[in-house]
N, C-alpha and C. Protein backbone atom coordinates (compact mmCIF):
# COMPACT_ATOMS: atom_id res chain seq x y z
N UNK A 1 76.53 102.21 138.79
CA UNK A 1 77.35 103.37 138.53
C UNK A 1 78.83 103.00 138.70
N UNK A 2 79.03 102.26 139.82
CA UNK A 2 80.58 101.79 139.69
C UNK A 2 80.86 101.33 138.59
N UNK A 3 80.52 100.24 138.29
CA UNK A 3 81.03 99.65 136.88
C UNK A 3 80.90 100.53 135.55
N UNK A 4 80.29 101.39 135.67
CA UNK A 4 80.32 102.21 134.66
C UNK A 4 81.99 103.14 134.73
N UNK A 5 81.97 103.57 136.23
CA UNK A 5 82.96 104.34 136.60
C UNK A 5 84.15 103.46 135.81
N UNK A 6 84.32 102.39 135.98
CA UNK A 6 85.09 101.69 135.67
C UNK A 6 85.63 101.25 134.29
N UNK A 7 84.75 101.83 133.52
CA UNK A 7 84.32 102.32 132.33
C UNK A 7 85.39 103.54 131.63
N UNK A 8 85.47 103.12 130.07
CA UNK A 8 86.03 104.82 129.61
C UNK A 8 85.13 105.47 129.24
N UNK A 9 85.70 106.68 128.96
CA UNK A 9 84.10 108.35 128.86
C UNK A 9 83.07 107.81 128.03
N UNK A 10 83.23 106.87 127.11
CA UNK A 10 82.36 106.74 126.59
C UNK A 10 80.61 105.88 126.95
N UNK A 11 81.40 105.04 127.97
CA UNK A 11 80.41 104.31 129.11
C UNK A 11 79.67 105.10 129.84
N UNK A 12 80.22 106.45 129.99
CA UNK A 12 79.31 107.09 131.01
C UNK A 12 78.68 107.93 129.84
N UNK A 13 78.89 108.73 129.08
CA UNK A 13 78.22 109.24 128.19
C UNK A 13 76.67 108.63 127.66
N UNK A 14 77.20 107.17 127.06
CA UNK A 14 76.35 106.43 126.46
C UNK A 14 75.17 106.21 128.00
N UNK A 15 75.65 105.92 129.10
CA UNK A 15 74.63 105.79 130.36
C UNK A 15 73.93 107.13 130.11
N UNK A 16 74.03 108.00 129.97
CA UNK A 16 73.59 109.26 130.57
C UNK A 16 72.73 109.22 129.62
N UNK A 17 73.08 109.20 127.85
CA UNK A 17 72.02 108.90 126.57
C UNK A 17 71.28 108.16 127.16
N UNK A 18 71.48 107.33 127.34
CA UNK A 18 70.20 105.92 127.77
C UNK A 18 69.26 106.49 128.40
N UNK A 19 69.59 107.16 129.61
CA UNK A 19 68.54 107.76 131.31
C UNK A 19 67.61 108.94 130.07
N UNK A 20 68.64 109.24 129.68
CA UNK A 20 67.88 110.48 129.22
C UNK A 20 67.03 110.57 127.81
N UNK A 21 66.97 109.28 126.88
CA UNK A 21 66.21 109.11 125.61
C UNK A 21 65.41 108.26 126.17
N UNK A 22 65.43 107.27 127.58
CA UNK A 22 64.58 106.57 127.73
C UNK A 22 63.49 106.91 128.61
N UNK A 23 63.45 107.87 129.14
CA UNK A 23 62.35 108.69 130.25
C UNK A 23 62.60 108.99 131.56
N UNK A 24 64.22 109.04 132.07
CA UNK A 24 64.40 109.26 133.43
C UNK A 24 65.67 110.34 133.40
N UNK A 25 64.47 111.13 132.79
CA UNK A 25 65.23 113.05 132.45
C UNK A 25 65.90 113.85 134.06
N UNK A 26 64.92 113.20 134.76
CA UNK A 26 65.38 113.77 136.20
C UNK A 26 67.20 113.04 136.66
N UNK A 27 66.54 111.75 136.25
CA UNK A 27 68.15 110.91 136.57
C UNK A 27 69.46 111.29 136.05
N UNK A 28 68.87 111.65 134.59
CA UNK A 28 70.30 111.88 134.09
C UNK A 28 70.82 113.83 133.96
N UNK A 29 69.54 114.97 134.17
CA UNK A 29 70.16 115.48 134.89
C UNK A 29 71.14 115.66 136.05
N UNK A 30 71.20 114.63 136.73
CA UNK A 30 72.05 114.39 137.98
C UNK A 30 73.33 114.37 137.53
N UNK A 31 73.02 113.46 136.56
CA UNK A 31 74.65 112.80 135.94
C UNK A 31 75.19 114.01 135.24
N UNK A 32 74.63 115.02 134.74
CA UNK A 32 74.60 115.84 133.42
C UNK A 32 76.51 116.75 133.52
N UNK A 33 76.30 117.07 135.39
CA UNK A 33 77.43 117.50 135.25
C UNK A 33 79.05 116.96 135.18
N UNK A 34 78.76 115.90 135.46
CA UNK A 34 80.03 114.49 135.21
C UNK A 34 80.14 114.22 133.95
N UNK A 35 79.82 114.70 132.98
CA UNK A 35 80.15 114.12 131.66
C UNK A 35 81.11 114.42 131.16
N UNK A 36 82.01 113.70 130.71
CA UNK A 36 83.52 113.94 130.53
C UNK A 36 83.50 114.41 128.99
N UNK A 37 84.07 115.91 128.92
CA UNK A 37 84.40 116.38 127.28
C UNK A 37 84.65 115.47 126.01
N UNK A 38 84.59 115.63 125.04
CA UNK A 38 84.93 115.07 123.93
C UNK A 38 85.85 115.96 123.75
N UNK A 39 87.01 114.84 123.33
CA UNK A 39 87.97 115.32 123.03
C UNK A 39 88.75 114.42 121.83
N UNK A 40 89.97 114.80 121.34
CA UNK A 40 90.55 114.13 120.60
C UNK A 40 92.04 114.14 120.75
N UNK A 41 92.56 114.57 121.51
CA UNK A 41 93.78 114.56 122.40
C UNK A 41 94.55 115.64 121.93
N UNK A 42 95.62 116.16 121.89
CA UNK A 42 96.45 116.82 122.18
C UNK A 42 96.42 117.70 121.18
N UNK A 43 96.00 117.19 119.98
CA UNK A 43 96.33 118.21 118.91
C UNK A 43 95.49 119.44 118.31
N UNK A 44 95.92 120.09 117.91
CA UNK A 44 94.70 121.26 117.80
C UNK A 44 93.96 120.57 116.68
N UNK A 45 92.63 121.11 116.63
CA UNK A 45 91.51 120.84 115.86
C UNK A 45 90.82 122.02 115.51
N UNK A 46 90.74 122.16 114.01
CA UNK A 46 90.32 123.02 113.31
C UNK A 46 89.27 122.91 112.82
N UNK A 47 89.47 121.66 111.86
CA UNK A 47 88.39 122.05 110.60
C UNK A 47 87.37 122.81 110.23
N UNK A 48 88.02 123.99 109.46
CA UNK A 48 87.28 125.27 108.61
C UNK A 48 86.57 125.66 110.04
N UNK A 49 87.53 125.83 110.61
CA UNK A 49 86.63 126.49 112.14
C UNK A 49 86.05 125.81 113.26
N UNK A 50 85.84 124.23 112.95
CA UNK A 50 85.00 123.47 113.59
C UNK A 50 86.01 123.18 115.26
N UNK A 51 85.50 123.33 116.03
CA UNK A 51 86.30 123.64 117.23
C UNK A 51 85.78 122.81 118.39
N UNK A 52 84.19 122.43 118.25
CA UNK A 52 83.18 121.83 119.12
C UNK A 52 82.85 120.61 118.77
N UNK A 53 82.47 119.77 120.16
CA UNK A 53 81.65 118.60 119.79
C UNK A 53 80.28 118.81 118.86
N UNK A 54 79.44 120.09 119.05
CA UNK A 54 78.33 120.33 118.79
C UNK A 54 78.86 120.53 117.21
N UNK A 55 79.34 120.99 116.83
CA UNK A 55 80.06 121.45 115.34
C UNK A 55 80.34 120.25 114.34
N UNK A 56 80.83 119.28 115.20
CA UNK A 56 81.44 118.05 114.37
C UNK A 56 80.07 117.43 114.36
N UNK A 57 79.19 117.76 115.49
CA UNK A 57 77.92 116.53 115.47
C UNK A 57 76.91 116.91 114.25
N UNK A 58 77.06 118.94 113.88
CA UNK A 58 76.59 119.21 112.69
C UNK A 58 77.00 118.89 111.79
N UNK A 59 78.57 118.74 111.36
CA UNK A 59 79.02 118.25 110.09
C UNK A 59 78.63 116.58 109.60
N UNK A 60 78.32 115.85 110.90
CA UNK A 60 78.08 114.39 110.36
C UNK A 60 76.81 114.24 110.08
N UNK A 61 75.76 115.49 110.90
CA UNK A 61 74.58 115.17 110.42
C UNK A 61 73.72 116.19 109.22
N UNK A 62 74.74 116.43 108.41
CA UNK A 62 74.83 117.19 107.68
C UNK A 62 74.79 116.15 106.30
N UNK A 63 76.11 115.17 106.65
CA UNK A 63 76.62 114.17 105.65
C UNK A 63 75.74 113.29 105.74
N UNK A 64 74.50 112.91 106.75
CA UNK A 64 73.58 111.87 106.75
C UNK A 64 74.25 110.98 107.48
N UNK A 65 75.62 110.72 108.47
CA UNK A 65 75.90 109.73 109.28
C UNK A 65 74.91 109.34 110.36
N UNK A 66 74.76 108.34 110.16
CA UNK A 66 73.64 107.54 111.51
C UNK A 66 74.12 108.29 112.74
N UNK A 67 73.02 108.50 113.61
CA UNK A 67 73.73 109.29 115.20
C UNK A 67 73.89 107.59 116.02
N UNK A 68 74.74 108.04 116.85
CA UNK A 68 74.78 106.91 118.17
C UNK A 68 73.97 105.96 118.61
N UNK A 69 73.28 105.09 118.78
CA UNK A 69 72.18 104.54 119.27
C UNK A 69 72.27 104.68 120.67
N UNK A 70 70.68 104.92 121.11
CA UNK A 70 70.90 104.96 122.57
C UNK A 70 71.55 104.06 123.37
N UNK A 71 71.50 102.62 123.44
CA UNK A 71 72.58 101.70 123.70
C UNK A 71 73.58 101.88 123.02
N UNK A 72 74.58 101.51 123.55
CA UNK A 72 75.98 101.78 122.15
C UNK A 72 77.17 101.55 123.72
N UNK A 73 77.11 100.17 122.83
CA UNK A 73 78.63 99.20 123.50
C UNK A 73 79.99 99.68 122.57
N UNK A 74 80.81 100.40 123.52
CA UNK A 74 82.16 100.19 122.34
C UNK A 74 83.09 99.30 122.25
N UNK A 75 83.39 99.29 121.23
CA UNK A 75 84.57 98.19 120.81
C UNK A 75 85.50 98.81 120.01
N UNK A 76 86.53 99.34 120.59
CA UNK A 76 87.97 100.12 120.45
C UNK A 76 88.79 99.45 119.34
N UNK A 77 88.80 98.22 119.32
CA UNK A 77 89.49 97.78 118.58
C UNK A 77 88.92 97.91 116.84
N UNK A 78 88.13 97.29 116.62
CA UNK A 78 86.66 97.40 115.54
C UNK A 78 86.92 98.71 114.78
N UNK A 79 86.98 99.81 115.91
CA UNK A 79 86.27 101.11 115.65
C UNK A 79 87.94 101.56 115.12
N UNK A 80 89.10 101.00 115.79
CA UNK A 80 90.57 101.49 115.34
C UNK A 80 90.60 101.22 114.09
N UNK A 81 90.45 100.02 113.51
CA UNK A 81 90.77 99.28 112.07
C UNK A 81 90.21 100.07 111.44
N UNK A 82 88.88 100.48 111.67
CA UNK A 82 88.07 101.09 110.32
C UNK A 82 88.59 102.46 109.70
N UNK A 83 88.92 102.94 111.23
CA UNK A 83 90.04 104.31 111.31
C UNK A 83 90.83 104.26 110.79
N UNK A 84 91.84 103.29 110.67
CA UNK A 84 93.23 102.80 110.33
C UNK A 84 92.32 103.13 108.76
N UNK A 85 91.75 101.98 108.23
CA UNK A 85 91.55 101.85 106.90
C UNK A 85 91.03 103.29 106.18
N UNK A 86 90.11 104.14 106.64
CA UNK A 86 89.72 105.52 106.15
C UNK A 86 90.86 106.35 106.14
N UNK A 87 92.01 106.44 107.02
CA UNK A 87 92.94 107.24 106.93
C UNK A 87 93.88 106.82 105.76
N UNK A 88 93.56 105.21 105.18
CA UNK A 88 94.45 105.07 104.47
C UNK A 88 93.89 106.33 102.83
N UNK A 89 92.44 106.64 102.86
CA UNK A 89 92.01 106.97 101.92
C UNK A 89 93.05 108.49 101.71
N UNK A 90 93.63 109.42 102.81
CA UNK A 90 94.45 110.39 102.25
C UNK A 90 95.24 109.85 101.43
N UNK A 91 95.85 109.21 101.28
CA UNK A 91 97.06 109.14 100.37
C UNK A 91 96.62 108.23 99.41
N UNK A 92 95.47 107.56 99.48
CA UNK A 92 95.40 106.44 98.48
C UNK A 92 93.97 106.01 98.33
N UNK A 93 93.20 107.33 97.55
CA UNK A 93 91.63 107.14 97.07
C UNK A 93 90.90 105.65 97.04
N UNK A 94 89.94 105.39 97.02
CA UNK A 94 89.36 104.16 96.93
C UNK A 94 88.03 103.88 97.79
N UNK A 95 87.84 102.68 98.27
CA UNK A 95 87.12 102.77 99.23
C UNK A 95 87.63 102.15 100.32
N UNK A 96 86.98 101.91 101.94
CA UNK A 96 86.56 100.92 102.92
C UNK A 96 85.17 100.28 102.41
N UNK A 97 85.34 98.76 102.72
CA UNK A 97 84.28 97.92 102.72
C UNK A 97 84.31 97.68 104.55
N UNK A 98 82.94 97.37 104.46
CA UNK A 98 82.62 96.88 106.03
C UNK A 98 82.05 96.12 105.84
N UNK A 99 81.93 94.81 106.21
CA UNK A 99 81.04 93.67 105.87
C UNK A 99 80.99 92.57 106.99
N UNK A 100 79.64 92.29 107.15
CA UNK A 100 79.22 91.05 107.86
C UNK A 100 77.48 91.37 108.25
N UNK A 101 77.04 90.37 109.15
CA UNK A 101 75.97 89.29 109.15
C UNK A 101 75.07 90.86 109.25
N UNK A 102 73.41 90.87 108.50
CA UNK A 102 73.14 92.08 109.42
C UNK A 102 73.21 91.99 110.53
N UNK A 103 73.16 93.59 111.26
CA UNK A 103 72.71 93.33 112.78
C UNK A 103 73.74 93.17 113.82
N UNK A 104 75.06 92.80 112.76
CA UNK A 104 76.47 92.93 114.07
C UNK A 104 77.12 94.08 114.19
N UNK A 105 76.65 95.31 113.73
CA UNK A 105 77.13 96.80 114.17
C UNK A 105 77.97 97.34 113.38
N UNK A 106 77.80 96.82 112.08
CA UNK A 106 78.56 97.15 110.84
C UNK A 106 78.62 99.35 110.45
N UNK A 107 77.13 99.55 110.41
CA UNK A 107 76.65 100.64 110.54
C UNK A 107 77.07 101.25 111.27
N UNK A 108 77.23 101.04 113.10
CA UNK A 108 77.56 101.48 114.46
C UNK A 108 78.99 101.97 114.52
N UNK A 109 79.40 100.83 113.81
CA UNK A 109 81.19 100.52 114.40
C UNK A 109 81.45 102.33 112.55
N UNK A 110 81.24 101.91 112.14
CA UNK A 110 81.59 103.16 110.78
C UNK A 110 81.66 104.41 111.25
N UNK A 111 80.12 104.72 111.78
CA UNK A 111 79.72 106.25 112.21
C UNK A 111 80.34 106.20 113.28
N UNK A 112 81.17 105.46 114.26
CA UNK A 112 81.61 105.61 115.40
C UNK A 112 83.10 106.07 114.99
N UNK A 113 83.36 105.37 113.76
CA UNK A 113 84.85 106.05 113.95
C UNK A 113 84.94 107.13 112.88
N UNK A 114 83.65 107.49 112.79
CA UNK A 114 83.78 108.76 111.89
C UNK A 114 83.76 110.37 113.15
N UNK A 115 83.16 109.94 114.00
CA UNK A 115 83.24 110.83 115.19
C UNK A 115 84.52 111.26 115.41
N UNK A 116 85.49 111.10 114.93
CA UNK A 116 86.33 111.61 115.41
C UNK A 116 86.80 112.60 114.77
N UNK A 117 87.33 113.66 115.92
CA UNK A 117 87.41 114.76 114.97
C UNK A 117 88.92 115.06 114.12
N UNK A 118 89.80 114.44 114.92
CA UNK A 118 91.03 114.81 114.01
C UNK A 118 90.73 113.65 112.80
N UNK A 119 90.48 112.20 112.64
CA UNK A 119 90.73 112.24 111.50
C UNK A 119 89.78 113.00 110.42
N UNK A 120 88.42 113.49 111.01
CA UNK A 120 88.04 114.12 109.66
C UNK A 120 88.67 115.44 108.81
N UNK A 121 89.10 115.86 109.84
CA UNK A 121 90.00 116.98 110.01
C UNK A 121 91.32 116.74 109.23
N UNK A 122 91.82 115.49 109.35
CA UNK A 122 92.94 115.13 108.41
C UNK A 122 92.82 114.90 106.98
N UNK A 123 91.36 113.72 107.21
CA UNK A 123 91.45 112.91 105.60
C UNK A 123 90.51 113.33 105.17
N UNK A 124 89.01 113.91 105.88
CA UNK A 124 87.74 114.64 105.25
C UNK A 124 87.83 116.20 105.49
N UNK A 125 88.40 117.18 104.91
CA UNK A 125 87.99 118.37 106.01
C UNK A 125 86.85 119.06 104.75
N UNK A 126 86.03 118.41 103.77
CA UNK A 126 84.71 118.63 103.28
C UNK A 126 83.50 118.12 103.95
N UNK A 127 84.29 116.74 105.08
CA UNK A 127 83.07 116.45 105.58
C UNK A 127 82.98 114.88 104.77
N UNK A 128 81.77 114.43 105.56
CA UNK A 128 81.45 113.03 104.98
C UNK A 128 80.40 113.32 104.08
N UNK A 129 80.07 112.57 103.10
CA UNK A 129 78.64 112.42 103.05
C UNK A 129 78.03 110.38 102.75
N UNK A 130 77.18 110.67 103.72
CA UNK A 130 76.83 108.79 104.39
C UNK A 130 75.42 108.42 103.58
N UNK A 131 75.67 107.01 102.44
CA UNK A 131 74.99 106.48 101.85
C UNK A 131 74.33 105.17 102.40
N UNK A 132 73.22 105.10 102.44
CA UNK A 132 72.80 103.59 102.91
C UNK A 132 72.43 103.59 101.67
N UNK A 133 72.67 102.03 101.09
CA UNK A 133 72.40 101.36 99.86
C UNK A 133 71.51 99.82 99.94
N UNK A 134 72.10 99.33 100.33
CA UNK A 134 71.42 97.87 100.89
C UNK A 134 70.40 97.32 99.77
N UNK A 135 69.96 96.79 100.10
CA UNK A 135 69.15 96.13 98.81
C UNK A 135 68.27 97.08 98.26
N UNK A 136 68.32 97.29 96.76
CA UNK A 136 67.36 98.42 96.30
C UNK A 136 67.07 97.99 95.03
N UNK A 137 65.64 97.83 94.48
CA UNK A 137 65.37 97.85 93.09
C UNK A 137 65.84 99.13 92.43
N UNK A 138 65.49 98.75 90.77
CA UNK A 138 66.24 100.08 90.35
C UNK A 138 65.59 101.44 90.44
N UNK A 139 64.14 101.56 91.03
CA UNK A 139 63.92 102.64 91.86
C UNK A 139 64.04 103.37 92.45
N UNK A 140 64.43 102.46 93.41
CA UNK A 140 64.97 103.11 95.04
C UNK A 140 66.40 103.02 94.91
N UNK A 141 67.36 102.69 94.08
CA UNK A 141 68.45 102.72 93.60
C UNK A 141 68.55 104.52 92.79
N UNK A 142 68.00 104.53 92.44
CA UNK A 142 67.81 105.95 91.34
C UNK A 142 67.44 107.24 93.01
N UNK A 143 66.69 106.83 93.21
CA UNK A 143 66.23 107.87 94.50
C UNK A 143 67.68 108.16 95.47
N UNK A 144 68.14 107.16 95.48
CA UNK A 144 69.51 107.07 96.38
C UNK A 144 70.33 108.20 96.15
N UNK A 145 70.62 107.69 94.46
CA UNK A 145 71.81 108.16 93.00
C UNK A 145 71.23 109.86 93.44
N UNK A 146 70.12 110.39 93.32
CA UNK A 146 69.33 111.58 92.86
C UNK A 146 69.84 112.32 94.37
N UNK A 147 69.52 111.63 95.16
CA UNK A 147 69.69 112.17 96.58
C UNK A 147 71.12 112.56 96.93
N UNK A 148 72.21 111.62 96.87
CA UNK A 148 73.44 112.13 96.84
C UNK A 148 73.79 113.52 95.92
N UNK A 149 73.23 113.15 94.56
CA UNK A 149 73.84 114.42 93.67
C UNK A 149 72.77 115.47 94.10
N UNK A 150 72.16 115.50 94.69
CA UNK A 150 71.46 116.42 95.21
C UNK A 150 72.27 117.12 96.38
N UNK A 151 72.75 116.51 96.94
CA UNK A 151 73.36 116.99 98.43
C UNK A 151 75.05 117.32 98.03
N UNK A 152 75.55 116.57 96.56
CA UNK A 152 76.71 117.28 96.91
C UNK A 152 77.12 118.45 96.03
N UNK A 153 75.70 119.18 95.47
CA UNK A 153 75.41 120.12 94.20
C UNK A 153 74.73 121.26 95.24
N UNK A 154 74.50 121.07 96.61
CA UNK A 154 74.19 121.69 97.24
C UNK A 154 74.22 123.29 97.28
N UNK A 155 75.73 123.78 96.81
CA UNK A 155 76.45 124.86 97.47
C UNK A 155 77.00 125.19 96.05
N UNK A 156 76.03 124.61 94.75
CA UNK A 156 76.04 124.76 93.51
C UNK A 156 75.67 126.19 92.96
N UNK A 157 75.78 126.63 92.47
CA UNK A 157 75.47 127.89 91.59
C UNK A 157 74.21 127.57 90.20
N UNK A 158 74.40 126.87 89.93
CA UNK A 158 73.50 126.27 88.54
C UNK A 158 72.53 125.20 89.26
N UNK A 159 71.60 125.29 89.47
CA UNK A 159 70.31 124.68 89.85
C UNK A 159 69.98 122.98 88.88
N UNK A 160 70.74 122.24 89.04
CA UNK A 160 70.55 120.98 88.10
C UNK A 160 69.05 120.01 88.40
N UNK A 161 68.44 119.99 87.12
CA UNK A 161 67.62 118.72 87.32
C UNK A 161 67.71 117.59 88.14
N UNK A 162 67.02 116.69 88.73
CA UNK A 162 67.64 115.71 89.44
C UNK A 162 67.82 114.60 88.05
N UNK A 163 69.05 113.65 88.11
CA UNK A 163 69.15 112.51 87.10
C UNK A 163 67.86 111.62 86.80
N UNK A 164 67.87 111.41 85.43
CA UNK A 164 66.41 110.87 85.15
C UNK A 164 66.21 109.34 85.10
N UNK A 165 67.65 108.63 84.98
CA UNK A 165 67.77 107.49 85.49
C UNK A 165 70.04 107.46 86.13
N UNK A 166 69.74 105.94 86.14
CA UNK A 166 70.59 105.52 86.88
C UNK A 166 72.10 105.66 86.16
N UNK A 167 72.17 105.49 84.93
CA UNK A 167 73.09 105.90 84.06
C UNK A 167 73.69 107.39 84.12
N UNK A 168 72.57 108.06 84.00
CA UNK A 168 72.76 109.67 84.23
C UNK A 168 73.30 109.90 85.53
N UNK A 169 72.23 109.21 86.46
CA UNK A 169 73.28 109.80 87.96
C UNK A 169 74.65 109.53 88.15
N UNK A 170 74.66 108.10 87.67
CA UNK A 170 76.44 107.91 87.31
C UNK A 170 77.76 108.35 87.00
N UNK A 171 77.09 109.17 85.85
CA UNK A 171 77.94 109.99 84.96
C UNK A 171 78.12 111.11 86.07
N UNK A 172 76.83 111.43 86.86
CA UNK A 172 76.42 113.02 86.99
C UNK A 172 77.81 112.72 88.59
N UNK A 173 77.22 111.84 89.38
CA UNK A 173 78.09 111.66 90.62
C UNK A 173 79.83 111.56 90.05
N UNK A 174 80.10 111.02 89.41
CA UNK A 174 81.77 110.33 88.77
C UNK A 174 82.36 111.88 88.44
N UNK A 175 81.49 112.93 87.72
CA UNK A 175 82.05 114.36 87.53
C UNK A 175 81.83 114.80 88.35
N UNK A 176 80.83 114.90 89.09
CA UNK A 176 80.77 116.03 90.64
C UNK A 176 82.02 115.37 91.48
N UNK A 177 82.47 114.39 91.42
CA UNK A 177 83.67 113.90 92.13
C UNK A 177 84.87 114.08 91.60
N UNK A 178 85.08 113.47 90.35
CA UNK A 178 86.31 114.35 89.90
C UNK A 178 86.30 115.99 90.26
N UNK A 179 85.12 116.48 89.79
CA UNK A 179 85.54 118.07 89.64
C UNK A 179 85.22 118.61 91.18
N UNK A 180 84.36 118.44 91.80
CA UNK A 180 84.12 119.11 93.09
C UNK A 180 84.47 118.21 94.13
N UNK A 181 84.78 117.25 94.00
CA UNK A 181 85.76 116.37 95.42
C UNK A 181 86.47 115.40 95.36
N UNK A 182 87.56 115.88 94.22
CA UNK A 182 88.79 114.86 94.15
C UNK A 182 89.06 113.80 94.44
N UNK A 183 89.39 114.17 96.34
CA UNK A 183 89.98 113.48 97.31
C UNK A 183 88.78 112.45 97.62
């Protein structure tokens, strides 16, 4: 527990996940009332109402962002850059690439700095929505394509077919983005 103390909020948080996804519910009740707020510092936080940790944790799992893993080492620095680079997307559309070996927290380090609530609040205030792609025949490539335009036709008025191949979803995603999410 010292060294945890020694730790920022996020060390003790992530301890308390651990006690408590791994079977020592009694233990980390103990801890339950030491858990230091989520916060995002000083500035007010809105988005379309969103005011709570519990609120932001709906909007990401809404967008399909991976949740936390019960272990979950941070790395501040990692998790800044990616931040740095997504914020560059307000002013200047495109993408972030994240890349390296599987298995070095490529996934982890993304959804970690998507947690935060002012920048979604700045550069997303529609929200994310989170694609795993990774190796896919053109099958499971099409299921992917179908699934996104599915989720961002959601809050659609006109009930669309799902795309019948991969070309179609193309077209279908490139206009649902121009026309329903610009940014």
């Amino acid at each position: 527990i010292n060294i945890i103390l020694t730790k920022d909020n996020n060390a003790y948080r992530s301890f308390y996940n651990a006690l408590l996804h791994e079977g020592y519910r009694d233990l980390a009740a103990l801890l339950q009332d030491g858990i230091p707020a989520v916060t995002s510092g000083n500035r007010k936080s809105s988005m379309d109402g969103m005011t709570s940790y519990g609120q932001l944790k709906t909007v990401l799992c809404e967008g399909g962002v991976p949740q936390r893993p019960v272990v979950f080492v941070t790395r501040p620095k990692l998790v800044d850059a990616i931040k740095k680079k997504l914020s560059c997307l307000g002013s200047d559309p495109g993408w972030v690439t994240v890349y390296g070996m599987a298995g070095c927290g490529k996934t982890v380090l993304t959804a970690e700095a998507l947690r935060d609530h002012q920048l979604l609040e700045d550069y997303f205030p529609g929200g994310v929505h989170w694609i795993s792609i990774g190796k896919q025949d053109k099958a499971g490539l099409l299921i992917k394509l179908q699934n996104v335009c599915s989720r961002l036709e959601h809050d659609s008025t006109l009930s669309q077919r799902p795309p019948l191949n991969i070309e179609e979803a193309k077209d279908r995603l490139r206009l649902l983005m121009l026309r329903k999410y610009p940014r």
